[in-house]
Every structure is written in C-alpha cells, then in structure tokens.
C-alpha atoms as a PDB file:
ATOM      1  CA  UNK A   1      30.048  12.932  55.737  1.00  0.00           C
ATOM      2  CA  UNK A   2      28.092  12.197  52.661  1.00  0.00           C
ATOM      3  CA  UNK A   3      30.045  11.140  49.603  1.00  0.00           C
ATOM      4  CA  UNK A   4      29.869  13.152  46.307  1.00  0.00           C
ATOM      5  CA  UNK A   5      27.525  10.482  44.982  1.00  0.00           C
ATOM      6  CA  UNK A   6      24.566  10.424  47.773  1.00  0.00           C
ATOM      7  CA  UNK A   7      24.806  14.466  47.145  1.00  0.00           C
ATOM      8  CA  UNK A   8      24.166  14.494  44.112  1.00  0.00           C
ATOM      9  CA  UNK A   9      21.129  12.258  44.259  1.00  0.00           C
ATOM     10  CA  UNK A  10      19.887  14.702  47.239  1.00  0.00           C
ATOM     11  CA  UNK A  11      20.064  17.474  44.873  1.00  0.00           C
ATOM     12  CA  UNK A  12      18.593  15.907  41.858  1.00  0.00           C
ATOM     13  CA  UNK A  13      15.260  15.243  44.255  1.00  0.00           C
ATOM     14  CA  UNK A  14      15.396  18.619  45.220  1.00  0.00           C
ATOM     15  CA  UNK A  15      15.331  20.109  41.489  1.00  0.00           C
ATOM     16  CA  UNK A  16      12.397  17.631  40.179  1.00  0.00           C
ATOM     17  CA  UNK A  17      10.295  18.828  43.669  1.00  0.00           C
ATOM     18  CA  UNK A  18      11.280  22.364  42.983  1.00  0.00           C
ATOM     19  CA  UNK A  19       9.791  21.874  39.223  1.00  0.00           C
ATOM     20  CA  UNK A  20       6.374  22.626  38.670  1.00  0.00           C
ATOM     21  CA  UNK A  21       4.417  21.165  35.738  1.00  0.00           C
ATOM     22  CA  UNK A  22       3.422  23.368  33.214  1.00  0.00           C
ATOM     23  CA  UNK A  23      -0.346  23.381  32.325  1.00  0.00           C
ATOM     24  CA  UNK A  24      -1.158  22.335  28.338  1.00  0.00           C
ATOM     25  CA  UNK A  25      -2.696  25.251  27.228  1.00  0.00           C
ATOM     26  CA  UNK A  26      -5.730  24.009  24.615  1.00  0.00           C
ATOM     27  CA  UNK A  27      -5.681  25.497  20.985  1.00  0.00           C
ATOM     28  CA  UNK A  28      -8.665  28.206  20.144  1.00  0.00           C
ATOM     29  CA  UNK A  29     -11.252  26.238  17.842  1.00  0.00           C
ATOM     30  CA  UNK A  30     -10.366  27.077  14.054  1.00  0.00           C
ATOM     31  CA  UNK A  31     -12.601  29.276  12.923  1.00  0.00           C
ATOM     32  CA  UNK A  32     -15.682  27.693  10.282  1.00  0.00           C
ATOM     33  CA  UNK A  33     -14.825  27.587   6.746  1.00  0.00           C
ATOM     34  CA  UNK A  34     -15.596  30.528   4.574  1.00  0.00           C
ATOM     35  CA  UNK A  35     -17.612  29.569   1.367  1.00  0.00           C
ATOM     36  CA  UNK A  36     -14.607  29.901  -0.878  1.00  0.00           C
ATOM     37  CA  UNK A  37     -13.196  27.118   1.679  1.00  0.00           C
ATOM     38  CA  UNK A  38     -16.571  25.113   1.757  1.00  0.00           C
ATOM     39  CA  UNK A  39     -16.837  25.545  -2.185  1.00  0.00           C
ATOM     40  CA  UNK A  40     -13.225  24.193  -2.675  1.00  0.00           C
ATOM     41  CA  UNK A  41     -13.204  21.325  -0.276  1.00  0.00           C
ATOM     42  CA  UNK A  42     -17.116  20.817  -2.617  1.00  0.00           C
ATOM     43  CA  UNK A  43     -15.210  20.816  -5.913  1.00  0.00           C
ATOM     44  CA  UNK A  44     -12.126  18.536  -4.270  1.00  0.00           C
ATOM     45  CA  UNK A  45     -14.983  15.789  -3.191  1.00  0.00           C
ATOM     46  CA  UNK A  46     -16.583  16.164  -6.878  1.00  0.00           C
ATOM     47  CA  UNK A  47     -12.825  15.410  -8.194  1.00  0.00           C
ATOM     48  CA  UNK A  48     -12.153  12.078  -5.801  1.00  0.00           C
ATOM     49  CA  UNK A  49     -15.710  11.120  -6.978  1.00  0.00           C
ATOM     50  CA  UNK A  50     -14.169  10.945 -10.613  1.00  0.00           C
ATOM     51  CA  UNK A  51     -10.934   9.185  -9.493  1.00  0.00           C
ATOM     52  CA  UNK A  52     -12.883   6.935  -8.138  1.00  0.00           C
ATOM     53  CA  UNK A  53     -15.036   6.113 -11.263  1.00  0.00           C
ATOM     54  CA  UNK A  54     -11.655   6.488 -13.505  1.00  0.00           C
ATOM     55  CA  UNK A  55      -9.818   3.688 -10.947  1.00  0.00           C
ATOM     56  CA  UNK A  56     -12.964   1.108 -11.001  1.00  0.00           C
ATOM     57  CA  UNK A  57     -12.837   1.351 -15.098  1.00  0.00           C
ATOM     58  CA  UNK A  58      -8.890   1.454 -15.108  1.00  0.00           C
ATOM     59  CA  UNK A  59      -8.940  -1.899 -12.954  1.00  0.00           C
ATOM     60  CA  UNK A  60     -11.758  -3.585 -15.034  1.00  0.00           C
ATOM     61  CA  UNK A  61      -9.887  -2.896 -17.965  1.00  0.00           C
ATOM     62  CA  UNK A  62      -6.511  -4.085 -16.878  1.00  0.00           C
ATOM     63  CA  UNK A  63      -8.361  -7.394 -15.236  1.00  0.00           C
ATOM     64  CA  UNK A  64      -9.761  -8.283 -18.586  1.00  0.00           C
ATOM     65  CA  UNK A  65      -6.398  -7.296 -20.502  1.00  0.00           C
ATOM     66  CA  UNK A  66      -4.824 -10.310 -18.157  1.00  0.00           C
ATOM     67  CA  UNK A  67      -7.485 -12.738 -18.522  1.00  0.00           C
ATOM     68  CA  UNK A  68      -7.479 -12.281 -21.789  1.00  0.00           C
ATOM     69  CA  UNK A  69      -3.507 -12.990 -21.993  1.00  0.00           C
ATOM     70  CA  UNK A  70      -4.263 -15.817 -19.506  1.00  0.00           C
ATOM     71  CA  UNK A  71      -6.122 -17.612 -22.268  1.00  0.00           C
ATOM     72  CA  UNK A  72      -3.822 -16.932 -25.165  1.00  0.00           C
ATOM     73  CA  UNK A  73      -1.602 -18.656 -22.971  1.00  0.00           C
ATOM     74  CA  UNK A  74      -3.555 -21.895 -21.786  1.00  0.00           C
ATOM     75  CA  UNK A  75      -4.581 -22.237 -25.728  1.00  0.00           C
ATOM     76  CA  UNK A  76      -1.070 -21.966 -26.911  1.00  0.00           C
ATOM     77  CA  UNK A  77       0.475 -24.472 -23.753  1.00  0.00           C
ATOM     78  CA  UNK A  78      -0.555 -27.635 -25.919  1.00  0.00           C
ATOM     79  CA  UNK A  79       1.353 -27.131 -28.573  1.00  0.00           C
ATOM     80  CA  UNK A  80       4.249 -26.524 -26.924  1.00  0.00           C
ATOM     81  CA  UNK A  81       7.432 -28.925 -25.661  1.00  0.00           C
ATOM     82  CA  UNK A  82       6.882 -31.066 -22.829  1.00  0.00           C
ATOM     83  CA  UNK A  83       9.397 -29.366 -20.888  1.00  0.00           C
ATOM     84  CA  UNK A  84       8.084 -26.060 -21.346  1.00  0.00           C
ATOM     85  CA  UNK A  85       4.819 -27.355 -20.401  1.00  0.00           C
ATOM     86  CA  UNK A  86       6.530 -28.065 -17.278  1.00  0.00           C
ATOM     87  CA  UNK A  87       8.305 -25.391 -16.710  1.00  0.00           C
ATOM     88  CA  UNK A  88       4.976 -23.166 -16.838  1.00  0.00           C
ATOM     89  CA  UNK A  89       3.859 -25.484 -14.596  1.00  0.00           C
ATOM     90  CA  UNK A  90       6.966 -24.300 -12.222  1.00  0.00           C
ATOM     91  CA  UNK A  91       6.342 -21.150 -12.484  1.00  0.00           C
ATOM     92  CA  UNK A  92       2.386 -21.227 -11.677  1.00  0.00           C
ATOM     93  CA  UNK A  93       2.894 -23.144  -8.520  1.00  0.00           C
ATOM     94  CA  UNK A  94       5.809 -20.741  -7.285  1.00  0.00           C
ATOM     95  CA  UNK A  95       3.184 -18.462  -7.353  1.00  0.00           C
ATOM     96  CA  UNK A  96       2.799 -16.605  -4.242  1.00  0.00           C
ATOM     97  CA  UNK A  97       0.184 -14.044  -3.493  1.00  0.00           C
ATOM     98  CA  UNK A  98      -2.285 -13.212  -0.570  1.00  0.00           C
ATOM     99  CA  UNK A  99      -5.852 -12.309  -2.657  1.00  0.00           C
ATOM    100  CA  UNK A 100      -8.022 -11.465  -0.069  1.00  0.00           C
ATOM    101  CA  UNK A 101      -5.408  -8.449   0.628  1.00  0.00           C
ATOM    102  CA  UNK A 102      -6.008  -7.596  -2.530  1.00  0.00           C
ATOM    103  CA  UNK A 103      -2.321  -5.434  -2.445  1.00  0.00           C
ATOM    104  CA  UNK A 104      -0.881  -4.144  -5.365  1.00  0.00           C
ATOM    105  CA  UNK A 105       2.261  -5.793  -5.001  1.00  0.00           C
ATOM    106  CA  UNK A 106       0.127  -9.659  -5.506  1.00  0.00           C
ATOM    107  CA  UNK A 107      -1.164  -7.431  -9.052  1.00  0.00           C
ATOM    108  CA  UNK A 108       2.674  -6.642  -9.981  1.00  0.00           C
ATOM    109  CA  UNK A 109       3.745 -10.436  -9.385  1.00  0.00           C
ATOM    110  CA  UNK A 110       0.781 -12.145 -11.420  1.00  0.00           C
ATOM    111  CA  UNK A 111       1.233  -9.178 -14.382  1.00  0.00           C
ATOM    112  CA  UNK A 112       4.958 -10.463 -14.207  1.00  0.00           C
ATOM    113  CA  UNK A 113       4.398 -14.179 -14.597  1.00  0.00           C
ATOM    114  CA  UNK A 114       1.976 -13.426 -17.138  1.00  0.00           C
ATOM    115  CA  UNK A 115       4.454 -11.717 -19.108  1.00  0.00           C
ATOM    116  CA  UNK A 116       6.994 -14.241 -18.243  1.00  0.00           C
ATOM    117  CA  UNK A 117       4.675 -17.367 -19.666  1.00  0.00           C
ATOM    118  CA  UNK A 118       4.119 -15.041 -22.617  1.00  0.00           C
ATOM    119  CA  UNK A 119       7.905 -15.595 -23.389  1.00  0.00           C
ATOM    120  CA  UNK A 120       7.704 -18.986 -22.927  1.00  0.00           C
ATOM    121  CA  UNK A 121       4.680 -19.707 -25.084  1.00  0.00           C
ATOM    122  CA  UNK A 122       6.089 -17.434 -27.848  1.00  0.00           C
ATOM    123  CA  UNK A 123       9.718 -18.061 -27.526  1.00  0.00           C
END
C-alpha cells in the first residue's frame, strides 16, 4: 500500500507530463513611423540638442561661480585666527569625493563645504 505521501508525488509527475508548453507567440513588427511621428521624434532630437548646449554652459558657469568662491576664501584664510585656519583645514581633508565619477552627489558635497568655509571666513 502506498502512503498518502508517495501518492501524491505520483500524481504531481503525472500533471507536469500531462502539461504541455505553450509556444511564445512573437509580436507583429510595429508598423514604420508616419511623418508626423518621424517629424516629432526630429523636433524632440533638435530639443535634447539644446539641453545639451544649455547643461555644458549651466556647468561652466556654476564651475567658475565655485572657483571663484574658492579664492575669496584662500585670500581671506590669512587673516583669520589660527584655529579657524585649522579648522578649514579639518574640513578640507574630511573631504570625500570620487572625481573621476564625476556624480552629482561629489558636486553637492564640495558646493556645501564651500558654503560652509564661507561661514567660517566671514563669521
């Protein structure tokens, strides 16, 4: 007598081998574009042409607006208390970025410590 166990592994086989697989059935090709499609996706590719120009001059202005804070800074460091001379100091060597990413998050932390030796310079 076969227990309820080996029975139901019996019957499992037999319902996988009674299974047969179903073919994939391949998607029709999408028909071409018309020229109201072809004239859009034309004017779209003009438009990411601009962002691109408008990103290149946003960064080049932004880079220069830090290095331009970045000497403010090292000019005005001299004058200032030897211990917030040092603590600058601090704060450039915690400095932690990965440049050759080049990720925006490595921007975000050297705009921050910028703005945070501003306060110390003109505090």
């Amino acid at each position: 007598m076969k227990s309820a166990r080996a029975s139901g592994k019996a019957k499992k086989d037999q319902d996988s081998k009674a299974k047969a697989p179903v073919p994939k059935v391949k998607k029709a090709a999408s028909a071409a574009p018309t020229s109201t499609e072809t004239a859009q996706a034309l004017a779209v590719a003009a438009l990411m042409r601009g962002l691109s120009g408008t990103l290149e001059e946003t960064a080049r202005q932004y880079v220069r607006r830090l290095q331009r804070e970045i000497f403010e800074i090292a000019e005005a460091l001299p004058s200032r208390r030897p211990k917030e001379v040092a603590k600058a100091a601090k704060l450039l060597g915690a400095l932690a970025i990965k440049a050759q990413k080049g990720r925006r998050k490595d921007l975000k932390k050297i705009d921050l410590l910028i703005g945070e030796l501003q306060q110390l310079v003109e505090g």
